[in-house]
C-alpha atoms as a PDB file:
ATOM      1  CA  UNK A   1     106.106  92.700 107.684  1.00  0.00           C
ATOM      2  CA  UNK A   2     108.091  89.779 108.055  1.00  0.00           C
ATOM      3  CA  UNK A   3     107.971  86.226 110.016  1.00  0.00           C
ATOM      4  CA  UNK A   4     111.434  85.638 112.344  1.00  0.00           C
ATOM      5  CA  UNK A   5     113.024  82.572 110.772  1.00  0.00           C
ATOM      6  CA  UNK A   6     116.154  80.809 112.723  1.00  0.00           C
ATOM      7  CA  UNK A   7     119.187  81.020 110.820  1.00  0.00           C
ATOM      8  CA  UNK A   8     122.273  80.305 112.580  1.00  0.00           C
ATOM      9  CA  UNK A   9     124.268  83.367 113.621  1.00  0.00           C
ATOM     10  CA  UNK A  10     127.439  85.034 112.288  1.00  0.00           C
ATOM     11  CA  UNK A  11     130.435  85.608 113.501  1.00  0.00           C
ATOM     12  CA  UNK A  12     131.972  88.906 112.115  1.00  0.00           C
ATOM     13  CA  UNK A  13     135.010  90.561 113.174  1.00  0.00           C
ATOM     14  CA  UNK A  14     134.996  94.361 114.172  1.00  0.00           C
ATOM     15  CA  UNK A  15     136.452  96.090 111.317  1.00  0.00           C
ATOM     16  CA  UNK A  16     139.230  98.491 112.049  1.00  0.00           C
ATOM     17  CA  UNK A  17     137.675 101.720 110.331  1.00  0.00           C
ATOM     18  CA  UNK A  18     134.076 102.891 111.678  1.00  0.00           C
ATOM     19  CA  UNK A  19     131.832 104.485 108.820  1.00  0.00           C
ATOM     20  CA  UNK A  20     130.878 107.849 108.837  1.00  0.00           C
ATOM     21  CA  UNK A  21     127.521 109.292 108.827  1.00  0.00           C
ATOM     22  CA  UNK A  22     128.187 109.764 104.945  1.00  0.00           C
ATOM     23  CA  UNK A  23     129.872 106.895 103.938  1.00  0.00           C
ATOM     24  CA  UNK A  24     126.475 104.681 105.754  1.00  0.00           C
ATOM     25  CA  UNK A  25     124.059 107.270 103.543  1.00  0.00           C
ATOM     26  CA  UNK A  26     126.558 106.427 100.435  1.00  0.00           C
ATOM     27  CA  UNK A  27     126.798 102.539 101.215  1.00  0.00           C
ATOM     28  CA  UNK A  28     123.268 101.993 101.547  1.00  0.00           C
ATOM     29  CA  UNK A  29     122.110 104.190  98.835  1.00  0.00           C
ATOM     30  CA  UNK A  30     124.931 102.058  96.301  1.00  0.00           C
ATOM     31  CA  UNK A  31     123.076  98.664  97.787  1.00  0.00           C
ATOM     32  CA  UNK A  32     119.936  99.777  97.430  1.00  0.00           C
ATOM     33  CA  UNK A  33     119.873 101.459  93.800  1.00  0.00           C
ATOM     34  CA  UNK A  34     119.872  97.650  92.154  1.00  0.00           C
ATOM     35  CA  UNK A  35     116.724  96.825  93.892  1.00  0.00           C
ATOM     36  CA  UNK A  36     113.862  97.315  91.262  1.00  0.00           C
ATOM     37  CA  UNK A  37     111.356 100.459  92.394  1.00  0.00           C
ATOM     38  CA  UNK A  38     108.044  99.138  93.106  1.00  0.00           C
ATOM     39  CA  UNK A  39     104.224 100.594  93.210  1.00  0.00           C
ATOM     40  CA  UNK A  40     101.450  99.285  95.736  1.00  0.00           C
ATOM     41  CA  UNK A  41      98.026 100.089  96.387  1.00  0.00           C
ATOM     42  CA  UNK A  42      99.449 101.326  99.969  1.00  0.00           C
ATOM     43  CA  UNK A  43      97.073  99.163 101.774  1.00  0.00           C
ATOM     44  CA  UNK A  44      99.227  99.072 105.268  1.00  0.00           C
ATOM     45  CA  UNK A  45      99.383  95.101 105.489  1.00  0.00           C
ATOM     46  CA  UNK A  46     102.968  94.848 105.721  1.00  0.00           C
ATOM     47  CA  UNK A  47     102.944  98.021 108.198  1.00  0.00           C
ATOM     48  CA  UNK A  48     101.367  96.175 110.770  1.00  0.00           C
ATOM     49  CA  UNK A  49     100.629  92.816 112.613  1.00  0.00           C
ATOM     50  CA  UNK A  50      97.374  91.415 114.487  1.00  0.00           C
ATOM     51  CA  UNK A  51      97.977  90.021 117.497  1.00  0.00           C
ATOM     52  CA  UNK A  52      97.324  86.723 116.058  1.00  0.00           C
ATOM     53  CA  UNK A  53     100.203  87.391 113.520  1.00  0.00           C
ATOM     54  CA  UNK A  54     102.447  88.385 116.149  1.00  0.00           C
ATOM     55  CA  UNK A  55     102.360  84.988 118.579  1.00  0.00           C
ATOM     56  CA  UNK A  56     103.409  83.348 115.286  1.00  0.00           C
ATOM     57  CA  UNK A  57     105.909  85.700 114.904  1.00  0.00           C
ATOM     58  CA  UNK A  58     105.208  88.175 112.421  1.00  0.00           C
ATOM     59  CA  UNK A  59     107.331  91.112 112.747  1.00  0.00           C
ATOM     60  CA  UNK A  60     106.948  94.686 110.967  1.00  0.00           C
ATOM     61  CA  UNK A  61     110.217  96.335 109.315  1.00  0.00           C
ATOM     62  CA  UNK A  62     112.495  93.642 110.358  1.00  0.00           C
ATOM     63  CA  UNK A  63     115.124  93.147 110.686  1.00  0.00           C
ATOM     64  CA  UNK A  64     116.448  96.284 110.685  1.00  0.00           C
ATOM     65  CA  UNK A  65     120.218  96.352 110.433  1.00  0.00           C
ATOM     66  CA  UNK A  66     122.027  98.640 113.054  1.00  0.00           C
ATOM     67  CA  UNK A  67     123.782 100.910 109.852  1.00  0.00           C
ATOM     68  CA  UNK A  68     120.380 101.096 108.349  1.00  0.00           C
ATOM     69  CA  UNK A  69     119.190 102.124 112.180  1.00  0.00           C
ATOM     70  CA  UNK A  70     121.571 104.856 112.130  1.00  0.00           C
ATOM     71  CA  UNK A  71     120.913 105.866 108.542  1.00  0.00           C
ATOM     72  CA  UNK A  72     117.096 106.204 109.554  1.00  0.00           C
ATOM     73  CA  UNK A  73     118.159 107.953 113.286  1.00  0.00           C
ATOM     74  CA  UNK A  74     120.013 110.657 111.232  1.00  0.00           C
ATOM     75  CA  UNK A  75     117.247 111.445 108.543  1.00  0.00           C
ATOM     76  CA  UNK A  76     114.838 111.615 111.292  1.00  0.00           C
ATOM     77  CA  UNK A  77     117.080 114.148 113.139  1.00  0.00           C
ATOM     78  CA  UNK A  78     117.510 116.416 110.003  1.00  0.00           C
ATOM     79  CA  UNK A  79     114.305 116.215 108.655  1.00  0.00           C
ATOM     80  CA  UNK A  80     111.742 116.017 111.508  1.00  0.00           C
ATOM     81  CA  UNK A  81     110.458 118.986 114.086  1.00  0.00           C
ATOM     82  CA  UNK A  82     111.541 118.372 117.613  1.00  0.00           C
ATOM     83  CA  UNK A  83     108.894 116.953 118.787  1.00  0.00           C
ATOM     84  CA  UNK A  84     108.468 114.362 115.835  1.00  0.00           C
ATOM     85  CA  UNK A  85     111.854 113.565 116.907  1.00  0.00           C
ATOM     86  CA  UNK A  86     111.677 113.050 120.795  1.00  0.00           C
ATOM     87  CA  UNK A  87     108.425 110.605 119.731  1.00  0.00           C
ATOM     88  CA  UNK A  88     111.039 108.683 117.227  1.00  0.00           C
ATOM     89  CA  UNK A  89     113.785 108.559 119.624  1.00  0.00           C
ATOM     90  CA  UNK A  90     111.477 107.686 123.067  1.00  0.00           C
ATOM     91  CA  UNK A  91     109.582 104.712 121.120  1.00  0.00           C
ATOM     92  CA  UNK A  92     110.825 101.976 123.208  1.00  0.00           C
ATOM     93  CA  UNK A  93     108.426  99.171 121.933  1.00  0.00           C
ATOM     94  CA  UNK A  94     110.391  96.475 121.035  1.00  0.00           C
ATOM     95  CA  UNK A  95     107.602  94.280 118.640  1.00  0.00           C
ATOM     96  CA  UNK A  96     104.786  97.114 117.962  1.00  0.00           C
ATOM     97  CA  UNK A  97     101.455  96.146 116.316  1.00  0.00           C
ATOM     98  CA  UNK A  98     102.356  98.631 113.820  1.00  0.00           C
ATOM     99  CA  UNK A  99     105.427 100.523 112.274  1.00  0.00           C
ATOM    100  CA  UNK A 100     105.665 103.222 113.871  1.00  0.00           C
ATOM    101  CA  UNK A 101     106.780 105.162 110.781  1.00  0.00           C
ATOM    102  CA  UNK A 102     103.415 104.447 108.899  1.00  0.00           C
ATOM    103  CA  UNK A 103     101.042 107.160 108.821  1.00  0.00           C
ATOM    104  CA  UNK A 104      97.720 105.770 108.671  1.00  0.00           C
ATOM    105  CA  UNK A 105      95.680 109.346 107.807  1.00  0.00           C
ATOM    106  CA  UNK A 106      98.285 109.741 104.300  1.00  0.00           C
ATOM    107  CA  UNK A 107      98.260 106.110 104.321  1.00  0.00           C
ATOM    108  CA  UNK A 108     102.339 106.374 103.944  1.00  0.00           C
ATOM    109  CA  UNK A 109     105.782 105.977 105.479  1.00  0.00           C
ATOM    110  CA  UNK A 110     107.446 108.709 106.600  1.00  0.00           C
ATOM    111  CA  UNK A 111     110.980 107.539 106.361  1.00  0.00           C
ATOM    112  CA  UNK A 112     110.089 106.294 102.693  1.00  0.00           C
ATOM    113  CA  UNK A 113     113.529 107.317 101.391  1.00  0.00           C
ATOM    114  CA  UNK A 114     115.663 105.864 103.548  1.00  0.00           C
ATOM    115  CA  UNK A 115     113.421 102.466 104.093  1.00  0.00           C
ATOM    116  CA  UNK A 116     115.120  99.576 105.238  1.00  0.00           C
ATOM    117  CA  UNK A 117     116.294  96.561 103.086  1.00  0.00           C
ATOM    118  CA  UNK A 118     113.148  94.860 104.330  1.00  0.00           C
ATOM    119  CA  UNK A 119     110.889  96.941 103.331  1.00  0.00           C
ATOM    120  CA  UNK A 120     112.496  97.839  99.679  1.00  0.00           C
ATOM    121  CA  UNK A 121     112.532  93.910  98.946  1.00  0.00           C
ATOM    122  CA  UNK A 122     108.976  93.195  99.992  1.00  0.00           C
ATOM    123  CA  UNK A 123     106.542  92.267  97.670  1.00  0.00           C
ATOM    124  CA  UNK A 124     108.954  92.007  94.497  1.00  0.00           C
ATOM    125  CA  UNK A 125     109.063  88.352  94.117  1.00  0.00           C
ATOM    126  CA  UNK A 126     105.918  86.360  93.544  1.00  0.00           C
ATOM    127  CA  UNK A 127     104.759  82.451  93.321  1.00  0.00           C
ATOM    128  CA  UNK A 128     106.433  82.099  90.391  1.00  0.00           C
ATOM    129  CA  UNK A 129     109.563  83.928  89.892  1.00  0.00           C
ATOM    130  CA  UNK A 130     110.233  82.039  93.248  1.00  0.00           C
ATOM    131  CA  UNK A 131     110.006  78.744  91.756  1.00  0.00           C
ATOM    132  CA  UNK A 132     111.473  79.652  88.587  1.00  0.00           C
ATOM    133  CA  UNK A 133     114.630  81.219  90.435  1.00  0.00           C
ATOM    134  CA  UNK A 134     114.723  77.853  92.319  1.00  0.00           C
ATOM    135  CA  UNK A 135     114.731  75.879  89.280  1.00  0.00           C
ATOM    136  CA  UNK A 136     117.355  77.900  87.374  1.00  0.00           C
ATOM    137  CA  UNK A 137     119.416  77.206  90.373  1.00  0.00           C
ATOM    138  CA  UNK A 138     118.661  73.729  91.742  1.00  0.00           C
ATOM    139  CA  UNK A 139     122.108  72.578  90.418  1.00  0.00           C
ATOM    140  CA  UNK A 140     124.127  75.270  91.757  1.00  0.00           C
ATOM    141  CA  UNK A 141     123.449  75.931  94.604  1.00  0.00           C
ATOM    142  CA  UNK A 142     122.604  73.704  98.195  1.00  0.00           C
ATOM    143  CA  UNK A 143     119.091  72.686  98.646  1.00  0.00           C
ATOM    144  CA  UNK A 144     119.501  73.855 102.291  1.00  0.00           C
ATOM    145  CA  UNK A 145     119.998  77.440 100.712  1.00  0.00           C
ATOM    146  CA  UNK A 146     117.566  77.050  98.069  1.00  0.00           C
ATOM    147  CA  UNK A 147     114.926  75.921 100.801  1.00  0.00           C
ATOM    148  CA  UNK A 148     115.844  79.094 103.470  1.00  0.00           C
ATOM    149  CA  UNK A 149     115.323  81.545 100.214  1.00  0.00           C
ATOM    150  CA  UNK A 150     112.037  79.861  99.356  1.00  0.00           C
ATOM    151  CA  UNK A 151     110.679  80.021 103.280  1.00  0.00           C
ATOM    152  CA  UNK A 152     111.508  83.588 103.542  1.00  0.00           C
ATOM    153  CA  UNK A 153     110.475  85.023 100.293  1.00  0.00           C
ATOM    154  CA  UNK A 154     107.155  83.277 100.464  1.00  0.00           C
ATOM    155  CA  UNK A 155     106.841  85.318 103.519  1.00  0.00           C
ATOM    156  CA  UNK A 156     106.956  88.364 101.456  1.00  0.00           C
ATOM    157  CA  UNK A 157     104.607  87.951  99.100  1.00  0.00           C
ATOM    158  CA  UNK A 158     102.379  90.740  98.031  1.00  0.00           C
ATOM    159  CA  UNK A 159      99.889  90.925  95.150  1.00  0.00           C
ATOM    160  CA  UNK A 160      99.565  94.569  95.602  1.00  0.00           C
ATOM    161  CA  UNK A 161     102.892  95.021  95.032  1.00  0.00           C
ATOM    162  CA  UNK A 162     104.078  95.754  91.176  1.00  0.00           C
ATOM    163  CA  UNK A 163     107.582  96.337  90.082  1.00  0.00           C
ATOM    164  CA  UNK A 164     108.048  99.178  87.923  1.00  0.00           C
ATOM    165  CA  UNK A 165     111.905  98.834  87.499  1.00  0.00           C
ATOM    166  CA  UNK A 166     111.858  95.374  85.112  1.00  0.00           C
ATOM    167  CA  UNK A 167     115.010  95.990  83.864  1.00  0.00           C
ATOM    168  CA  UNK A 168     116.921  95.379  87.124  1.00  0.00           C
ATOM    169  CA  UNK A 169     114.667  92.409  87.695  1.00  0.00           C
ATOM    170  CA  UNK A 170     117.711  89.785  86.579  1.00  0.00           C
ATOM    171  CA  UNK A 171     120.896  91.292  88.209  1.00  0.00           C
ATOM    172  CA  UNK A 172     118.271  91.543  91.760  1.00  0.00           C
ATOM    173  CA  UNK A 173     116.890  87.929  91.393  1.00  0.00           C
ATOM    174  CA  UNK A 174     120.366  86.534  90.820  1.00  0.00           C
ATOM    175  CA  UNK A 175     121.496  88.477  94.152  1.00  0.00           C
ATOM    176  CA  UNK A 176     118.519  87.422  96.120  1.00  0.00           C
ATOM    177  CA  UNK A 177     119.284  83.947  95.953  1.00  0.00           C
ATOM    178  CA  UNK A 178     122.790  84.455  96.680  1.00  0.00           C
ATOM    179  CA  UNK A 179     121.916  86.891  99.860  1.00  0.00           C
ATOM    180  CA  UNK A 180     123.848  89.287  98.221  1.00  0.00           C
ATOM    181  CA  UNK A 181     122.166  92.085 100.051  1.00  0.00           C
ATOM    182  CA  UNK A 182     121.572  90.701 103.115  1.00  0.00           C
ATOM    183  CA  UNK A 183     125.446  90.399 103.384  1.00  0.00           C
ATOM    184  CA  UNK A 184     126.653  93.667 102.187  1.00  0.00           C
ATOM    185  CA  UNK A 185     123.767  95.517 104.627  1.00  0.00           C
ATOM    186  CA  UNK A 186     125.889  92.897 107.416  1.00  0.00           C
ATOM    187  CA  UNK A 187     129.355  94.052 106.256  1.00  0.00           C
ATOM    188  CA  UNK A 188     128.487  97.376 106.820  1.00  0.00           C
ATOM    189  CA  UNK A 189     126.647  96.716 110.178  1.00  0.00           C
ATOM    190  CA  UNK A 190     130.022  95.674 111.527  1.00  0.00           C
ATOM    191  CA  UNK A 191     131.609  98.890 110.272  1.00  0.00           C
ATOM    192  CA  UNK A 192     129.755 100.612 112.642  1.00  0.00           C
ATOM    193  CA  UNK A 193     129.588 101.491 116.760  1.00  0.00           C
ATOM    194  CA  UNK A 194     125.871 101.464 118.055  1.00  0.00           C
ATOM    195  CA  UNK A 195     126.717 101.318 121.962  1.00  0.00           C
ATOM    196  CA  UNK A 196     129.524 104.043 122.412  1.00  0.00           C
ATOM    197  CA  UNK A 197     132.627 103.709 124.048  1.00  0.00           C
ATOM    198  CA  UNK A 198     130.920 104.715 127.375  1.00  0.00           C
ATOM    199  CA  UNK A 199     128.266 102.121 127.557  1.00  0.00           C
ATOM    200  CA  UNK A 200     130.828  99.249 126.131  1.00  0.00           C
ATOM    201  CA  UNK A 201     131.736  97.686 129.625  1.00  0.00           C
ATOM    202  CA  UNK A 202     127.790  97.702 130.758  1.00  0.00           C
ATOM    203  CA  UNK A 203     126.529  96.555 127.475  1.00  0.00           C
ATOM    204  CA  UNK A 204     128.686  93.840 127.447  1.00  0.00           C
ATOM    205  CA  UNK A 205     127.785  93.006 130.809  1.00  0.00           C
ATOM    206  CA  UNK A 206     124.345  93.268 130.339  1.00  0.00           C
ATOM    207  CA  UNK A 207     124.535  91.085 127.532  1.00  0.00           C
ATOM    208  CA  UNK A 208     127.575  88.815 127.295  1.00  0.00           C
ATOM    209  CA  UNK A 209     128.186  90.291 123.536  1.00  0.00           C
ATOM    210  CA  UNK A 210     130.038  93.203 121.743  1.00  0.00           C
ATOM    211  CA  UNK A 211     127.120  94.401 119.768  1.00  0.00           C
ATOM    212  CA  UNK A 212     123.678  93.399 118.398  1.00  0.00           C
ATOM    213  CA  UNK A 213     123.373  93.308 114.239  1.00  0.00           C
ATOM    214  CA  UNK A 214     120.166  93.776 113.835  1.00  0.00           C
ATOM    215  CA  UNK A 215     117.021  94.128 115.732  1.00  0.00           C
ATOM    216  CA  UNK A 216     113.943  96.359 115.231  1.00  0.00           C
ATOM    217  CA  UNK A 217     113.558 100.761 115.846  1.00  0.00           C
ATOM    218  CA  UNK A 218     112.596 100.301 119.506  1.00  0.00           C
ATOM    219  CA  UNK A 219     115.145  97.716 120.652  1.00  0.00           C
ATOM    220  CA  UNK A 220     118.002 100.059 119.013  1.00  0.00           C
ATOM    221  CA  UNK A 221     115.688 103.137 120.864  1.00  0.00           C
ATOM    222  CA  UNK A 222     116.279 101.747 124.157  1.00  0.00           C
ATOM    223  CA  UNK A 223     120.155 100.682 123.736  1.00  0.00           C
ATOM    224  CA  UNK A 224     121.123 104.412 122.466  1.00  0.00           C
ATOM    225  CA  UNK A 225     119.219 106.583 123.141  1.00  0.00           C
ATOM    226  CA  UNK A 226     118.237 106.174 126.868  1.00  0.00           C
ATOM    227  CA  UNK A 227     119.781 107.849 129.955  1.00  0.00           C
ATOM    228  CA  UNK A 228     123.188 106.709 131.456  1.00  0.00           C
ATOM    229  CA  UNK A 229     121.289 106.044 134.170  1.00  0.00           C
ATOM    230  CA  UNK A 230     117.994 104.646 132.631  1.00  0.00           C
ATOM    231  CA  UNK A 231     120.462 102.768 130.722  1.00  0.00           C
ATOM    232  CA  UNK A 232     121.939 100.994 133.997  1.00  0.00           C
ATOM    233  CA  UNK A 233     118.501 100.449 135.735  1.00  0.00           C
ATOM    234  CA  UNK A 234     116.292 100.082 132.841  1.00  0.00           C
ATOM    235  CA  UNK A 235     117.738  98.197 129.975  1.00  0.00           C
ATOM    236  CA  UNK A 236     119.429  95.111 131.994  1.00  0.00           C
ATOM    237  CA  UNK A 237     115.101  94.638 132.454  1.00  0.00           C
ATOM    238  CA  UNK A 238     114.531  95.442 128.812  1.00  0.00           C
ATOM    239  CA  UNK A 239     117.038  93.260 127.222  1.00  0.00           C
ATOM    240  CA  UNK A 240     116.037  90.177 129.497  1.00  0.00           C
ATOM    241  CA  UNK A 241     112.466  90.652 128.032  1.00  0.00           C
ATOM    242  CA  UNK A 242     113.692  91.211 124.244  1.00  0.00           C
ATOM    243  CA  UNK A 243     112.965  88.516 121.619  1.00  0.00           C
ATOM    244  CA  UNK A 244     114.519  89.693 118.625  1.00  0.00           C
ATOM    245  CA  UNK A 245     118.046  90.900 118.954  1.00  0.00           C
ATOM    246  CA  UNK A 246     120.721  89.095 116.870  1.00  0.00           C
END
């Protein structure tokens, strides 16, 4: 799971050339392969939220990037049976107690291979290769940064998290302080259409912007893969309500 933190937004341009379904599995998979492998106990706790956890804003598998949305939406549609997939597609619940992609019986996530940034990056940092990263850094880079990378890795945390990929440990520390893969996982978000030529006018309506970056699997759920007409009567209602578009 992770806690919302309020960055300021970014402006990004729409990029001329739209990404095919291959070129997202390709991207990601190039981003993601210098991200140390980890093992965990598979205890759930970063599946899920308490209610507690979510009025002070705990969020699970967020945020999701709209390219990694995708990325997920088409594994789900080639590996799933049909009715795994209708479930997928019609969850509409825009901050769920749970991920809805954790099954609690195998005590495992079913999308596992094509996880989202967040949940590939959680748990690899601890107490002190935070602080240690901070110090190497302190002249280098702005406090301001180095204070936004220490609030939001604390947040991820996890003692029953190892990392079994020590080797890549440098090159992804020296990354993580930079962003670095928060930004490409944005490049690519821009690279690609999530509302459809059709629903452009009325999204843009709806919303008074051209797209949404990230958000979480129901939010996306309920901007593409609703009705035309549930679109026009329901989501106006839905995106009023939603907290954690950006």
């Amino acid at each position: 799971m992770a806690r919302i933190l309020r960055f300021r937004p970014k402006a990004f341009e729409a990029a001329p050339e739209m990404l095919s379904e291959e070129e997202i599995r390709t991207s990601l998979e190039e981003v993601y392969r210098s991200i140390p492998a980890t093992t965990c106990s598979n205890c759930g706790t970063c599946c899920q939220v308490t209610e507690e956890e979510r009025r002070q804003g705990w969020v699970t598998m967020y945020p999701l990037y709209v390219v990694e949305y995708l990325h997920i939406a088409a594994y789900v549609a080639r590996h799933f049976t049909p009715t795994e997939r209708e479930f997928y597609q019609n969850f509409r619940e825009e901050w769920p107690l749970e991920c809805p992609f954790r099954d609690k019986e195998k005590r495992a996530c079913v999308i596992y291979p094509v996880r989202p940034l967040t949940c590939r990056t959680y748990g690899i940092l601890n107490e002190q290769r935070i602080e240690q990263m901070v110090a190497a850094h302190s002249n280098r880079i702005p406090a301001i940064q180095l204070e936004r990378f220490k609030r939001w890795e604390r947040h991820h945390v996890c003692p029953n998290v190892q990392v079994v990929e020590e080797d890549k440990l440098d090159v992804y520390m020296a990354r993580r302080i930079e962003f670095w893969y928060t930004k490409q996982v944005e490049i690519l978000s821009v690279r690609v259409d999530i509302v459809g030529p059709e629903r452009r006018q009325t999204f843009e309506e709806i919303t008074g912007r051209p797209n949404v970056l990230s958000w979480t699997w129901g939010g996306f759920n309920a901007l593409r893969c609703s009705s035309a007409e549930a679109f026009v009567t329901q989501f106006p209602t839905y995106w009023k309500k939603a907290e954690l578009a950006k």
